[in-house]
PDB file of N, CA and C in Angstrom:
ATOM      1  N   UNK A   1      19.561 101.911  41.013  1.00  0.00           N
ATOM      2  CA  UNK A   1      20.162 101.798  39.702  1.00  0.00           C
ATOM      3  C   UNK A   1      19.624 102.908  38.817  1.00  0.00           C
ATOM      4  N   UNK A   2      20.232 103.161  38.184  1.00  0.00           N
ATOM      5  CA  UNK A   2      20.014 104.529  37.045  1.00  0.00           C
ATOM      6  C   UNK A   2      21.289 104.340  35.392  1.00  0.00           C
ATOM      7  N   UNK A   3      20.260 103.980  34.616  1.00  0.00           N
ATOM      8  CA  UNK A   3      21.002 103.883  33.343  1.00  0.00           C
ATOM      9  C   UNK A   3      21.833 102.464  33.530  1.00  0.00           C
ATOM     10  N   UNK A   4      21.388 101.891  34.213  1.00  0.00           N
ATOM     11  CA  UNK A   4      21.981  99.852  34.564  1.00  0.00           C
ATOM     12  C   UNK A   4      23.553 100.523  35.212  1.00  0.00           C
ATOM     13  N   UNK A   5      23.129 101.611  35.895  1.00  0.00           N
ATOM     14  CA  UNK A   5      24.832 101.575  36.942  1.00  0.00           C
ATOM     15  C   UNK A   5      23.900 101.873  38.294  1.00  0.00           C
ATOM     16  N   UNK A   6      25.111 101.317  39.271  1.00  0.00           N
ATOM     17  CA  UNK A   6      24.612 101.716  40.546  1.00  0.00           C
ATOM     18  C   UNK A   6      24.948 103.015  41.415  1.00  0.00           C
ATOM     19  N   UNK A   7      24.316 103.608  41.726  1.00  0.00           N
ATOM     20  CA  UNK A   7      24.537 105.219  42.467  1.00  0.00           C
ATOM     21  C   UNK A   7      25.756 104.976  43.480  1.00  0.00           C
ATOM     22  N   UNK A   8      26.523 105.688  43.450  1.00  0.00           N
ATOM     23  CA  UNK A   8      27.212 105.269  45.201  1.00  0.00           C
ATOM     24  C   UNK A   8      26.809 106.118  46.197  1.00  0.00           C
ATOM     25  N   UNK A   9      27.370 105.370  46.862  1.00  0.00           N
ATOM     26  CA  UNK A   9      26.622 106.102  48.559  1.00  0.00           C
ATOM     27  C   UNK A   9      27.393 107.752  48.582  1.00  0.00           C
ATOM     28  N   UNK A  10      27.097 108.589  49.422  1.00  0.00           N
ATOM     29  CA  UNK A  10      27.724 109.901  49.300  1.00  0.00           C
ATOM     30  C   UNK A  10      28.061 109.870  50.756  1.00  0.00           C
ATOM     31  N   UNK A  11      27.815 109.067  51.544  1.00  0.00           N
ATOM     32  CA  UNK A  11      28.274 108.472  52.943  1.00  0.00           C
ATOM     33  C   UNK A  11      29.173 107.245  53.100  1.00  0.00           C
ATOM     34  N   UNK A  12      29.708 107.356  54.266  1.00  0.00           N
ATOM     35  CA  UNK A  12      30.196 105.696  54.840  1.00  0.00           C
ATOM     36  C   UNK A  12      29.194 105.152  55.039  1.00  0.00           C
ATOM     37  N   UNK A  13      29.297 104.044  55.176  1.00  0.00           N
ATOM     38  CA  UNK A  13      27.970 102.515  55.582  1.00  0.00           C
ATOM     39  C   UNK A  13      27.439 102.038  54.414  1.00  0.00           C
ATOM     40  N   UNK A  14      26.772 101.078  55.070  1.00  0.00           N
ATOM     41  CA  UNK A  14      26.494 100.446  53.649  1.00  0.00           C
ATOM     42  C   UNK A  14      24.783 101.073  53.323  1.00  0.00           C
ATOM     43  N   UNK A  15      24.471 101.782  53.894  1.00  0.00           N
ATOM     44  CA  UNK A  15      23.045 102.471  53.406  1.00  0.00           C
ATOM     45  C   UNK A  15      21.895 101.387  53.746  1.00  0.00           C
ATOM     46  N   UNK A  16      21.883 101.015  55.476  1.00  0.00           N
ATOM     47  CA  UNK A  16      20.703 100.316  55.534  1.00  0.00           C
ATOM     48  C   UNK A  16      20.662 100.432  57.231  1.00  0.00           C
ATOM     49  N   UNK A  17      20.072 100.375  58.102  1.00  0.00           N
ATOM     50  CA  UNK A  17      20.387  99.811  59.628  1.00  0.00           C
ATOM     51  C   UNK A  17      19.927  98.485  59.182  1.00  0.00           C
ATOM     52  N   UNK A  18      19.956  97.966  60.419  1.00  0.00           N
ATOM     53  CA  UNK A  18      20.393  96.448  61.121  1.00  0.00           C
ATOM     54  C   UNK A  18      19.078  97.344  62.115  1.00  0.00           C
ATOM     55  N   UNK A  19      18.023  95.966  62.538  1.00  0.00           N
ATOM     56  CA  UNK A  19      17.221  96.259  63.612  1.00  0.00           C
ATOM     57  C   UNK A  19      17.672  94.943  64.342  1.00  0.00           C
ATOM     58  N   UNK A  20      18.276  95.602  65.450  1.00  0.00           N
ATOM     59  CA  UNK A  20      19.484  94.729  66.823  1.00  0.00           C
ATOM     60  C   UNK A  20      18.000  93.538  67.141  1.00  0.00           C
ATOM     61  N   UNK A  21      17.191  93.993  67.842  1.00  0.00           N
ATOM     62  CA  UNK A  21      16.254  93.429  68.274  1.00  0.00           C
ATOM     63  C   UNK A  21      15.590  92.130  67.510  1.00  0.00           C
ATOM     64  N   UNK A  22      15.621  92.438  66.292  1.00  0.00           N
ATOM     65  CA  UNK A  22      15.359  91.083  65.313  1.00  0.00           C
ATOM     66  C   UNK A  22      16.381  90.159  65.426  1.00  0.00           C
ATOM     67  N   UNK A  23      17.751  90.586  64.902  1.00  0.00           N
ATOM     68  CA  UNK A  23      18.903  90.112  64.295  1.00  0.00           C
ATOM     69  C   UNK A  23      19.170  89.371  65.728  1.00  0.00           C
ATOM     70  N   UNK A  24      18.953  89.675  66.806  1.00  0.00           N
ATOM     71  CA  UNK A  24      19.423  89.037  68.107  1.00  0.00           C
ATOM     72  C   UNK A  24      19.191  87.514  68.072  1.00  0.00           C
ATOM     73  N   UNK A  25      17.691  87.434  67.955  1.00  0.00           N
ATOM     74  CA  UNK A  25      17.547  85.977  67.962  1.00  0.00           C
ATOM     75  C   UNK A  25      18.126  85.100  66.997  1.00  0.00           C
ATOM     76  N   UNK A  26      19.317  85.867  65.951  1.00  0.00           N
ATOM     77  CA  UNK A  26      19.901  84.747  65.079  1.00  0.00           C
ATOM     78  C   UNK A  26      20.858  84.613  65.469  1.00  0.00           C
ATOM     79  N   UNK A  27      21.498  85.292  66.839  1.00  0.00           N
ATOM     80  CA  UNK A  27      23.119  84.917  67.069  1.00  0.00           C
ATOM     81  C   UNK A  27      23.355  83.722  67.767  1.00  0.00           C
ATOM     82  N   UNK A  28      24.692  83.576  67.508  1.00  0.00           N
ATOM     83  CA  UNK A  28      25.711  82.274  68.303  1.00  0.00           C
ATOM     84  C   UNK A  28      25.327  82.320  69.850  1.00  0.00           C
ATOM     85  N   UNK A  29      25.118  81.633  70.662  1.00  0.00           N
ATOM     86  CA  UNK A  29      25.311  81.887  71.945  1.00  0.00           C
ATOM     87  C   UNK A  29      26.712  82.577  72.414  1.00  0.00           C
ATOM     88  N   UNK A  30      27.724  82.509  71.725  1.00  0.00           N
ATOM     89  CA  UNK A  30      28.865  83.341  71.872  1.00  0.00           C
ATOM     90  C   UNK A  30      28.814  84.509  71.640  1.00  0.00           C
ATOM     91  N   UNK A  31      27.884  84.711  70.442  1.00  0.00           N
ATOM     92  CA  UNK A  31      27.887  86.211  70.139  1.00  0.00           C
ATOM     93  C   UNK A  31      26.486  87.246  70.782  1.00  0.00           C
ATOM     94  N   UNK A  32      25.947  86.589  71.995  1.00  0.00           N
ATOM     95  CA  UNK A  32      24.720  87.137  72.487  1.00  0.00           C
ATOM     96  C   UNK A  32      25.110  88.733  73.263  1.00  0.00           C
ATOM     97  N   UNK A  33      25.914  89.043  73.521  1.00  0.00           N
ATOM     98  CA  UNK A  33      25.978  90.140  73.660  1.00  0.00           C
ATOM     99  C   UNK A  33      26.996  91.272  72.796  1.00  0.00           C
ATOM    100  N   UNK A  34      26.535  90.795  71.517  1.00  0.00           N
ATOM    101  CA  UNK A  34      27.018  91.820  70.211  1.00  0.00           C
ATOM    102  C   UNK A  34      26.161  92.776  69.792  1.00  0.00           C
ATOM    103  N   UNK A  35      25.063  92.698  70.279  1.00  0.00           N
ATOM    104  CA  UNK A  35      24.552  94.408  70.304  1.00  0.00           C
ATOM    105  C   UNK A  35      24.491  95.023  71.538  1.00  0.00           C
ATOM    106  N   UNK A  36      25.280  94.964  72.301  1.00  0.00           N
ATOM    107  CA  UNK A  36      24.766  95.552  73.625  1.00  0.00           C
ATOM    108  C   UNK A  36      25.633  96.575  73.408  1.00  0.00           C
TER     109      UNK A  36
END
């Protein structure tokens, strides 16, 4: 934030990774192979 506005990205994405390896143990058993 700068001056109470928010910067925008100067890229696509949302400006963060995802670490697969954490996030794994929160999936669906359906969705267990969504980071592969």
């Amino acid at each position: 934030m700068k001056d109470s506005m928010v910067d925008l990205l100067e890229a696509p994405g949302l400006g963060l990774d995802i670490d697969a390896e954490a996030a794994r143990k929160y999936l669906r058993e359906e969705d267990a192979g969504f980071f592969d």
